[in-house]
Protein backbone atom coordinates (compact mmCIF):
# COMPACT_ATOMS: atom_id res chain seq x y z
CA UNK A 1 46.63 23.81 108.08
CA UNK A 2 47.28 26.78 106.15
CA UNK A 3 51.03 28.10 105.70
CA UNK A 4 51.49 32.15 106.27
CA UNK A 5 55.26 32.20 105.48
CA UNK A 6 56.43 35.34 103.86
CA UNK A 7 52.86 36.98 103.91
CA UNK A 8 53.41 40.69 104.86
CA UNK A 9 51.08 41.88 107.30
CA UNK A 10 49.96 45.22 107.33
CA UNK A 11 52.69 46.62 110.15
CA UNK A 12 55.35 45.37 107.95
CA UNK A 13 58.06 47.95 106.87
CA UNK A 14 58.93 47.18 102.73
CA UNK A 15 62.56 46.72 102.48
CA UNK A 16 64.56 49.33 99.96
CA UNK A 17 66.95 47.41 97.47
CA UNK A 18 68.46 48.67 94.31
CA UNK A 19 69.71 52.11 96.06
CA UNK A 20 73.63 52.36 96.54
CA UNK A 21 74.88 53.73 99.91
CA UNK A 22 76.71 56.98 99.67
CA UNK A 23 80.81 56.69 100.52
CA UNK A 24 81.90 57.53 103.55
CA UNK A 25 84.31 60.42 103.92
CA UNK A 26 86.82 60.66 106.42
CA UNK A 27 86.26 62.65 108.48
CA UNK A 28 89.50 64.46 108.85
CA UNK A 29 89.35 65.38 104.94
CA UNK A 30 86.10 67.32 105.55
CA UNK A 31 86.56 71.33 105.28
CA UNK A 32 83.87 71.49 108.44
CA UNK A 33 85.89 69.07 110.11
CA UNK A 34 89.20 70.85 109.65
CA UNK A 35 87.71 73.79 110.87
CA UNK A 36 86.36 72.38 113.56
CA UNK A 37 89.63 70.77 114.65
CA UNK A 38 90.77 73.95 113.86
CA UNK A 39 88.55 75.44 117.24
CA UNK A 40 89.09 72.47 119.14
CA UNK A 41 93.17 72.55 119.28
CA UNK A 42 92.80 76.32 119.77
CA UNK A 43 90.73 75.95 123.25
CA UNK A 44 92.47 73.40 124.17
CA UNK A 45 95.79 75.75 123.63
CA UNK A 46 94.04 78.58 125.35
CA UNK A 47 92.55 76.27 128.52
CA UNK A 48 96.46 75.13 129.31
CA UNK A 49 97.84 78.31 128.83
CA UNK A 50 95.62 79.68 131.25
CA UNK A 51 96.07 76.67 134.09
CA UNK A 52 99.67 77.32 133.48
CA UNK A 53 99.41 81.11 133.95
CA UNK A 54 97.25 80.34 137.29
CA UNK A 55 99.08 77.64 138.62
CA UNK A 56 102.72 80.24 137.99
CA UNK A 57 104.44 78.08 135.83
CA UNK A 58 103.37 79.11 132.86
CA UNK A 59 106.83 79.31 130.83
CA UNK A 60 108.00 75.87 130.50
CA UNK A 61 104.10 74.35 130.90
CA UNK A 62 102.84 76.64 128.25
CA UNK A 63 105.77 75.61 125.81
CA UNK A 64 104.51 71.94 126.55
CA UNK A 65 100.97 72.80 125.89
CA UNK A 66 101.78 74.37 122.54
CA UNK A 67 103.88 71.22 121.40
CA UNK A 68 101.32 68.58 122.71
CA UNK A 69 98.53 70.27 120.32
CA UNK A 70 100.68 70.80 117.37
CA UNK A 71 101.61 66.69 117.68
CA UNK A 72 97.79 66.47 118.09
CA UNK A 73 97.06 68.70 115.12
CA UNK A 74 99.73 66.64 112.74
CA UNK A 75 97.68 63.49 114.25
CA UNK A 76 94.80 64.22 112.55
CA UNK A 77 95.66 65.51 109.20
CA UNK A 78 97.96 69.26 109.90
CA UNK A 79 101.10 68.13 108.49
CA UNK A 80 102.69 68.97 105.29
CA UNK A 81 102.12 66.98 102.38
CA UNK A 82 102.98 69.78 99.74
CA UNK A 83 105.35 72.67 99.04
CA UNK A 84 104.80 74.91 96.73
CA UNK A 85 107.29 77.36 94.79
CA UNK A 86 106.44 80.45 92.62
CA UNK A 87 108.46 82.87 90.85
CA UNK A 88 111.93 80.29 90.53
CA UNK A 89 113.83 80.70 88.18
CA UNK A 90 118.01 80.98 88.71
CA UNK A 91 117.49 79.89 92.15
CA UNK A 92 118.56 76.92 92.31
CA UNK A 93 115.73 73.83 94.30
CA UNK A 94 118.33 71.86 96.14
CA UNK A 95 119.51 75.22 97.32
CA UNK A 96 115.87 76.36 98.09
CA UNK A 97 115.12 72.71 99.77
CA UNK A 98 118.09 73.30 102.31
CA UNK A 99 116.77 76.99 103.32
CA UNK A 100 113.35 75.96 103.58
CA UNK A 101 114.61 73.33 106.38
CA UNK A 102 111.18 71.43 106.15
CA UNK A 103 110.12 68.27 104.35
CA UNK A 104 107.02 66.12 103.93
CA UNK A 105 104.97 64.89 107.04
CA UNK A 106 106.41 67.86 109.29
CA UNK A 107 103.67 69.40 111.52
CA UNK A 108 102.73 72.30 109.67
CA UNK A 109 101.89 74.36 112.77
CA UNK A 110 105.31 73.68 114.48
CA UNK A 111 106.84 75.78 111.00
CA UNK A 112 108.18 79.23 111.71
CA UNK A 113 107.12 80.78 108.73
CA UNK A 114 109.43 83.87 109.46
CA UNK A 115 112.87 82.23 110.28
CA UNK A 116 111.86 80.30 106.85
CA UNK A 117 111.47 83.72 104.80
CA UNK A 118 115.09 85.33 106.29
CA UNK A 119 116.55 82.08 105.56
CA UNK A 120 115.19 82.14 101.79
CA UNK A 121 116.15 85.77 101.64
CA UNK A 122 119.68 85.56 102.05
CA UNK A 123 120.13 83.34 99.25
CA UNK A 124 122.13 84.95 96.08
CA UNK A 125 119.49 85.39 93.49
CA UNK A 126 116.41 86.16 95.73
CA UNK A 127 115.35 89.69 96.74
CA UNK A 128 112.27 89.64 98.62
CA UNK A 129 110.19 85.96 99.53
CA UNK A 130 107.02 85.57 101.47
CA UNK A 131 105.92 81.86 103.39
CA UNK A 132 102.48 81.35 103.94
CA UNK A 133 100.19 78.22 105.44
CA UNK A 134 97.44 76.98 103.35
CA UNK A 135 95.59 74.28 105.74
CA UNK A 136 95.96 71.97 106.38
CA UNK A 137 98.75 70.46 104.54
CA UNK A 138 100.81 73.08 101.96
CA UNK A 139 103.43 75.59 102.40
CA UNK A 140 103.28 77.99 99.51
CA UNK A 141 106.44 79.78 98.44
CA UNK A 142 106.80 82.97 96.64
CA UNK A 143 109.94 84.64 96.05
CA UNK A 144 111.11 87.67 93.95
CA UNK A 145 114.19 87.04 92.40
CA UNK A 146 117.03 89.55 91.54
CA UNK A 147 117.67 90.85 87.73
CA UNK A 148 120.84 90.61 86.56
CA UNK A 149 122.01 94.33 85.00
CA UNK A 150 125.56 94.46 84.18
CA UNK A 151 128.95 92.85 85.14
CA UNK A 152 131.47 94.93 87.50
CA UNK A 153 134.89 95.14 87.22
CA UNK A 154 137.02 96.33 90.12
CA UNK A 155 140.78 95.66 91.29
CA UNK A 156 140.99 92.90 88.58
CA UNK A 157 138.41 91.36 90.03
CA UNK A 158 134.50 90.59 88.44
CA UNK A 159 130.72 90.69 90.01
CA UNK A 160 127.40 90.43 88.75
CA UNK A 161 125.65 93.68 89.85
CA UNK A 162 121.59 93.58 89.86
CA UNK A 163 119.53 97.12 89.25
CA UNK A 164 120.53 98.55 92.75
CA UNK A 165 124.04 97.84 91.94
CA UNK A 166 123.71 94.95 94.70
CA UNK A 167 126.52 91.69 94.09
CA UNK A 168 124.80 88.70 93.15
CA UNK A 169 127.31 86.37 92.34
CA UNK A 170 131.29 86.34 91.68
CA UNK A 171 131.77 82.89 90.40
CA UNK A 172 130.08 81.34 87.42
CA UNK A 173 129.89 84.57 85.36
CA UNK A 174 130.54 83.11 81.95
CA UNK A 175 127.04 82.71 80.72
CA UNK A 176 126.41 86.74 81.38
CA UNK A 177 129.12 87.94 78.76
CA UNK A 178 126.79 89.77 76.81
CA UNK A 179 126.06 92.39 79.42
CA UNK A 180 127.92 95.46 79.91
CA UNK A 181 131.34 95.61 82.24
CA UNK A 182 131.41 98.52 84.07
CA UNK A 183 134.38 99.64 85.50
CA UNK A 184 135.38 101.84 88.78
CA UNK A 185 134.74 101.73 92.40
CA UNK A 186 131.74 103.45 92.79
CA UNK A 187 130.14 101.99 89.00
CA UNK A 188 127.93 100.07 90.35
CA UNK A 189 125.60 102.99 92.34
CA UNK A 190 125.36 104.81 88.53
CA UNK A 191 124.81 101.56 86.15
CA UNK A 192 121.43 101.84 86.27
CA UNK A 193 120.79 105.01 85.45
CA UNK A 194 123.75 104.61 82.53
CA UNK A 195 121.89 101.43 80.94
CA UNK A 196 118.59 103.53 81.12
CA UNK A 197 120.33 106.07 78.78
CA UNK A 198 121.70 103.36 76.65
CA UNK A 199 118.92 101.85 76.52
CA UNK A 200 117.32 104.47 74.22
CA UNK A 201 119.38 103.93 71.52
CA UNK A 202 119.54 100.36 71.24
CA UNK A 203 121.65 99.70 67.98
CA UNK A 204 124.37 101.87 70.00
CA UNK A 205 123.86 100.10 73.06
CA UNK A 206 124.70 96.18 71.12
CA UNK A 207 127.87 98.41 70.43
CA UNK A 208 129.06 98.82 74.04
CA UNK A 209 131.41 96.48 75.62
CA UNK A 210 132.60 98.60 78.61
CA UNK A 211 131.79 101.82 80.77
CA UNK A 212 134.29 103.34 82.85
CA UNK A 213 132.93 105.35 85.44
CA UNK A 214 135.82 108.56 85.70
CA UNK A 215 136.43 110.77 88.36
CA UNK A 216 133.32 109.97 90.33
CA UNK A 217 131.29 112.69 87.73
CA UNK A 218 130.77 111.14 83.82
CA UNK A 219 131.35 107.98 81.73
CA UNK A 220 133.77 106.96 78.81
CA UNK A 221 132.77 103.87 76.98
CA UNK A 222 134.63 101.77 74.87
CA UNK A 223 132.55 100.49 72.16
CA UNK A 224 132.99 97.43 69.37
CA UNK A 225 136.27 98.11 66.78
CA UNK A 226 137.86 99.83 70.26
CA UNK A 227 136.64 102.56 70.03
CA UNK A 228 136.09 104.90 73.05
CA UNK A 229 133.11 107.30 73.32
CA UNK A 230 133.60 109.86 76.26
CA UNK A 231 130.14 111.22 77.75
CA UNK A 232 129.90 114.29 78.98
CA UNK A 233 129.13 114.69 83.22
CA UNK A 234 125.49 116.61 82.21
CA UNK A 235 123.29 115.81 79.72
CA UNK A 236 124.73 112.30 78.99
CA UNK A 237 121.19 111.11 77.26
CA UNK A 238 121.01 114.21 75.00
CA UNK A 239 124.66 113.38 73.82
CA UNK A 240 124.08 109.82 73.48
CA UNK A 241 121.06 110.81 71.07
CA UNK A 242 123.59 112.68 69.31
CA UNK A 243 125.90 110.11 68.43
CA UNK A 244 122.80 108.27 66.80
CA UNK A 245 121.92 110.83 64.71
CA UNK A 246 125.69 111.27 63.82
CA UNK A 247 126.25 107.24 63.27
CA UNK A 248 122.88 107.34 61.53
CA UNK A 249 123.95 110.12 59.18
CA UNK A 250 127.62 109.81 58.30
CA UNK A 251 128.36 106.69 59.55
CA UNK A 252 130.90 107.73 62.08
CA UNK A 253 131.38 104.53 63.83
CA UNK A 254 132.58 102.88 60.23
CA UNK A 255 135.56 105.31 60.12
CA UNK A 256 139.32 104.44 61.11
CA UNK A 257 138.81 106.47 64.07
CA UNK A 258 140.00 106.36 68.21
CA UNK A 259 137.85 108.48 69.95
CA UNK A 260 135.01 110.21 70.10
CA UNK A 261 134.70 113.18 72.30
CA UNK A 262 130.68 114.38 73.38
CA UNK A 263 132.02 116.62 76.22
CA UNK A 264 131.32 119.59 74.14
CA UNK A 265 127.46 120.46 73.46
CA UNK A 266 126.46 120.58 69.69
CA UNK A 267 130.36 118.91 68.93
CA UNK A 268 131.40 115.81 67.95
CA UNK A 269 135.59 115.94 68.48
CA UNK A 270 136.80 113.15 66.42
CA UNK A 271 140.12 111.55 67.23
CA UNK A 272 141.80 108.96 64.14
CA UNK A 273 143.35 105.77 64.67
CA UNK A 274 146.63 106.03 64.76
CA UNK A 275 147.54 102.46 64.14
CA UNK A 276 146.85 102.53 60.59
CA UNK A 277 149.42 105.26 60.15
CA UNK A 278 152.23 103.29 61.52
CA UNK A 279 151.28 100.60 59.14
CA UNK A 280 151.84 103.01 56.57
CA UNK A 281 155.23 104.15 57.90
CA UNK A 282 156.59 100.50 58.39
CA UNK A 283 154.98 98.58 55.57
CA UNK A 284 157.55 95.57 55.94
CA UNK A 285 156.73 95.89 59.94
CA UNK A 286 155.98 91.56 60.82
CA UNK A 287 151.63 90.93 61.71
């Protein structure tokens, strides 16, 4: 009696070993599949819109169609996992967190990307902010933030102004010392354009401390050592380029003097300190 175990006969199929199977992806984390999801919630959006608009009660049905696919869409993978934030910087995030309203494992379709973006744009330091989607599971954040241009003084009272001459804050105003007070009701509307002037003589412009803006019409600034410098209403650049020339050539600013007067084209009206005279006069006078 012969024994046939394990002999292969000729309809036999070999049997592959050695070969690892391939990982199986879920398939909610496929691009194809998102996309396809993507279709799928849509219709079925569309087909319940559509037997609510044919049956007449299309208001309050089609609001209930809209939220059962949006709980359906979170279901399978549409709900946020990640925000992200560009262009940040004085902003503050716990600040940003509470305007944004939203936090991790939200529905990402039920977010109203607009009420989102006012919100964010009424915050102090931001200027303009756009909210996008990026599916199926961020929120991307970018917001323009305002640039701080000089401080504002008015009725004894302070602001940080930005370029349009916009408040940004009134509290907290310490760490922005070094930038120029200007002073008058209507200052901040003409800042800009007087730090653009300044700003092309820059070894004068460390010099400023103050700008008063006078009679609605021209400038008088009050520079390091107290001294005041009064602009003329016209051609305030071309006399500011003359005072460099003057400071670079006889030292001007280095003199016991009170004020210098630009009003005048092709003139530079010097007024002297009169304090050091009186402590000429009273030499015993108590300091």
């Amino acid at each position: 009696m012969s024994v046939k175990k394990g002999k292969m006969t000729e309809n036999a199929k070999p049997t592959r070993v050695g070969r690892p199977r391939r990982t199986a992806v879920p398939l909610w984390r496929r691009r194809s599949a998102c996309a396809l999801a993507l279709v799928l919630i849509a219709g079925g959006l569309g087909s319940g819109i559509w037997w609510a608009w044919s049956q007449n009660t299309f208001g309050k049905l089609a609001e209930a169609a809209k939220w059962q696919t949006i709980a359906l869409s979170a279901k399978i993978g549409f709900q946020v996992n990640e925000i992200l934030v560009v262009g940040r910087r004085e902003t503050a995030a716990g600040v940003l967190r509470k305007a944004i309203r939203l936090s991790r494992g939200a529905p990402i379709l039920a977010f109203d990307l607009n009420a989102a973006r006012d919100r964010v744009e009424k915050l102090p330091w931001v200027s303009r902010a756009t909210v996008e989607r990026m599916l199926p599971d961020t929120i991307l954040i970018s917001i323009e933030e305002r640039r701080p241009l000089a401080i504002w003084q008015h009725n004894g009272k302070f602001a940080l102004i930005d370029e349009q001459g916009d408040v940004i804050l009134r509290v907290g105003l310490d760490r922005f010392n070094d930038l120029v007070v200007v002073v008058g009701a209507n200052a901040p509307a003409e800042a800009a354009r007087l730090l653009a002037t300044l700003n092309t003589q820059p070894k004068l412009l460390r010099l400023v401390k103050a700008a008063v803006w006078v009679g609605g019409r021209r400038w008088n600034l009050r520079l390091t050592g107290d001294i005041d410098v009064r602009l003329p209403e016209g051609n305030a650049a071309e006399a500011w380029t003359r005072l460099a020339e003057y400071e670079r050539t006889h030292r001007v600013l280095e003199r016991d003097i009170e004020v210098l007067d630009l009003r005048i084209p092709d003139r530079l009206i010097v007024r002297k300190s009169t304090s050091r005279k009186s402590e000429q006069k009273d030499p015993g006078r108590e300091t």
